[in-house]
C-alpha atoms as a PDB file:
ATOM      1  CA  UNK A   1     -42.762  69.384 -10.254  1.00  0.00           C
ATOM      2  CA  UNK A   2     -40.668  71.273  -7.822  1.00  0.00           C
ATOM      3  CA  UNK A   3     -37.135  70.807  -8.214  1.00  0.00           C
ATOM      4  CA  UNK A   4     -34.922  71.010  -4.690  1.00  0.00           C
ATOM      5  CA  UNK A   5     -30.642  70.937  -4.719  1.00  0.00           C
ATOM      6  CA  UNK A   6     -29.204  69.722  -1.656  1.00  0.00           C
ATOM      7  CA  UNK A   7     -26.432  71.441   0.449  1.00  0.00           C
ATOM      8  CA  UNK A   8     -24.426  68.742  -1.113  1.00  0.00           C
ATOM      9  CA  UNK A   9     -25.389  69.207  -4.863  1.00  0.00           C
ATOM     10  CA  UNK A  10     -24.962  73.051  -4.288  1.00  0.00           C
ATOM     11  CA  UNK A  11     -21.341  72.247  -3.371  1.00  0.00           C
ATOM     12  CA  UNK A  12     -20.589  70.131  -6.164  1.00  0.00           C
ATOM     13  CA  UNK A  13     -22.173  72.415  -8.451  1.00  0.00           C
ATOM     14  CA  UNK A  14     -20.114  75.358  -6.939  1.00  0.00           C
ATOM     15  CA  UNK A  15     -16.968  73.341  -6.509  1.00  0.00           C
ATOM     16  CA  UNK A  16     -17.003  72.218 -10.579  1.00  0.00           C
ATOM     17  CA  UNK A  17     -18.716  75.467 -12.151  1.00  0.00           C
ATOM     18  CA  UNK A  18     -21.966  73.581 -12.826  1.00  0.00           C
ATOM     19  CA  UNK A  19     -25.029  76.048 -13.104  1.00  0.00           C
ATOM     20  CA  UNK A  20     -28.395  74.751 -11.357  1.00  0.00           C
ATOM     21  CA  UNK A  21     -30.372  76.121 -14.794  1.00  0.00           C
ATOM     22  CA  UNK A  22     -28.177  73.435 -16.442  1.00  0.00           C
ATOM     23  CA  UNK A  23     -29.653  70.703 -14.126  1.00  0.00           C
ATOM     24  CA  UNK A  24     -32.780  72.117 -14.028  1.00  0.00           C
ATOM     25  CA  UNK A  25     -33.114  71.920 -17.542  1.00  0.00           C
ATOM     26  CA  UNK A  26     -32.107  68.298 -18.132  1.00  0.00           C
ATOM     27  CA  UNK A  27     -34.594  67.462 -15.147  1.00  0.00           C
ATOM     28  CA  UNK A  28     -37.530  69.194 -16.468  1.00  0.00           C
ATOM     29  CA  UNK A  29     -37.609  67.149 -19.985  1.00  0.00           C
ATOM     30  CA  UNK A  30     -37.308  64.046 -17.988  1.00  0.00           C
ATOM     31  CA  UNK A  31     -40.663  62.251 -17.051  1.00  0.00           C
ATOM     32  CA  UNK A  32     -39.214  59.922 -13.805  1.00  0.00           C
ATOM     33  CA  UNK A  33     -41.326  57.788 -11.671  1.00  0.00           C
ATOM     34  CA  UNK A  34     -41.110  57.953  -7.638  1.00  0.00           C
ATOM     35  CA  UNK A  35     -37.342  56.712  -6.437  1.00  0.00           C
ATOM     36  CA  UNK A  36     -33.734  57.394  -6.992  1.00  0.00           C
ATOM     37  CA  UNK A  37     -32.581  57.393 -10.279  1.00  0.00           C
ATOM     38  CA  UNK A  38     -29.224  58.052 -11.859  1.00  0.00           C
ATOM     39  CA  UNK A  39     -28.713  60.337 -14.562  1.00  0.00           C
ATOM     40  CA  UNK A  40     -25.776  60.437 -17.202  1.00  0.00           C
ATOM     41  CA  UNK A  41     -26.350  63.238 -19.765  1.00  0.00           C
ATOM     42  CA  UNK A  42     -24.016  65.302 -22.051  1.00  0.00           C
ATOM     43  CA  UNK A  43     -23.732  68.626 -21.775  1.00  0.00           C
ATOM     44  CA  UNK A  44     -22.776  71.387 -23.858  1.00  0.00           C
ATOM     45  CA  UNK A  45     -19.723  73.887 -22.799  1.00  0.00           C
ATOM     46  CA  UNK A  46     -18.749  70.932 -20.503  1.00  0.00           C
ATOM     47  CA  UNK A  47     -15.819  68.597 -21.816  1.00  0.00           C
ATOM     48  CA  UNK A  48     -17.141  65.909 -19.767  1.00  0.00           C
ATOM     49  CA  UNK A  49     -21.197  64.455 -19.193  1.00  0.00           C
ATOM     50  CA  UNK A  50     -22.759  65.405 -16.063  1.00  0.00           C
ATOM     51  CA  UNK A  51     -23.466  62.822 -13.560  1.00  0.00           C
ATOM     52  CA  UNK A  52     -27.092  63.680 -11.295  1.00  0.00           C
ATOM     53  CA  UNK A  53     -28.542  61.644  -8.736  1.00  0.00           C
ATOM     54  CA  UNK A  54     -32.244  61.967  -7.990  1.00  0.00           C
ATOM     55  CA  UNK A  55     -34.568  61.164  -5.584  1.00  0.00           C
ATOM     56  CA  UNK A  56     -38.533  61.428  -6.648  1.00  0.00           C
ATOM     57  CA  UNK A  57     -40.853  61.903  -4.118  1.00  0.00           C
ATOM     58  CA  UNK A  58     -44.670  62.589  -4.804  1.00  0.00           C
ATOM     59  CA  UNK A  59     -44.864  66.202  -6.762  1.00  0.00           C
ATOM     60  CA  UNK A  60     -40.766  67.150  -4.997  1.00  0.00           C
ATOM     61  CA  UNK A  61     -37.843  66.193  -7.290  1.00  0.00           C
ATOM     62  CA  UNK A  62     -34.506  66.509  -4.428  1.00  0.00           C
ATOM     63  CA  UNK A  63     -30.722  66.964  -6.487  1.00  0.00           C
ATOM     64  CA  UNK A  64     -28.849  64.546  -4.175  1.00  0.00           C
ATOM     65  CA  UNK A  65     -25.623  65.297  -6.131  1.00  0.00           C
ATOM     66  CA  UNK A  66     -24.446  66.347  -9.737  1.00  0.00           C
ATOM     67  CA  UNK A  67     -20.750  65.861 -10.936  1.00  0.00           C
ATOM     68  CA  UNK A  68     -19.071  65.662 -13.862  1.00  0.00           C
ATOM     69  CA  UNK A  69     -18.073  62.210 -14.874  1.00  0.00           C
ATOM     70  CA  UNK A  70     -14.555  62.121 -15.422  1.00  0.00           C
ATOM     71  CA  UNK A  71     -14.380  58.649 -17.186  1.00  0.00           C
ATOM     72  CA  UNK A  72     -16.261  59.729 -20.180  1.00  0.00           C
ATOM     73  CA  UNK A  73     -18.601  57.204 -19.242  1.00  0.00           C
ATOM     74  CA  UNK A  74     -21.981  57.338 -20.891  1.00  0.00           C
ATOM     75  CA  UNK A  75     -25.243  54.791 -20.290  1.00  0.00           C
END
């Protein structure tokens, strides 16, 4: 599955010192069927869990955004 970051997840990333091998590495255990889904996983080195939206399309995975979660909020 390819994975793709939008300009807008680059800029999050960049703007709270998230690395794309991070995300990539959470998305690559996950086995997700086609549509958005929301993603809420701890990560470690970061005080807070990450926050990634994803859209699934065929064999294309797109990044729509990644954050961390400020709340502490976990699902």
């Amino acid at each position: 599955m390819r994975i793709k970051f939008s300009r807008h997840a680059k800029r999050r990333a960049k703007l709270y010192d998230i690395s794309e091998s991070a995300v990539t590495d959470i998305l690559t255990g996950m086995n997700l069927a086609i549509g958005e889904h929301e993603i809420v996983k701890k990560v470690p080195g970061c005080s807070y869990p990450l926050k990634i939206i994803v859209s699934v399309e065929g064999d294309r995975l797109t990044v729509i955004t990644n954050y961390p979660l400020k709340k502490g909020r976990t699902k």
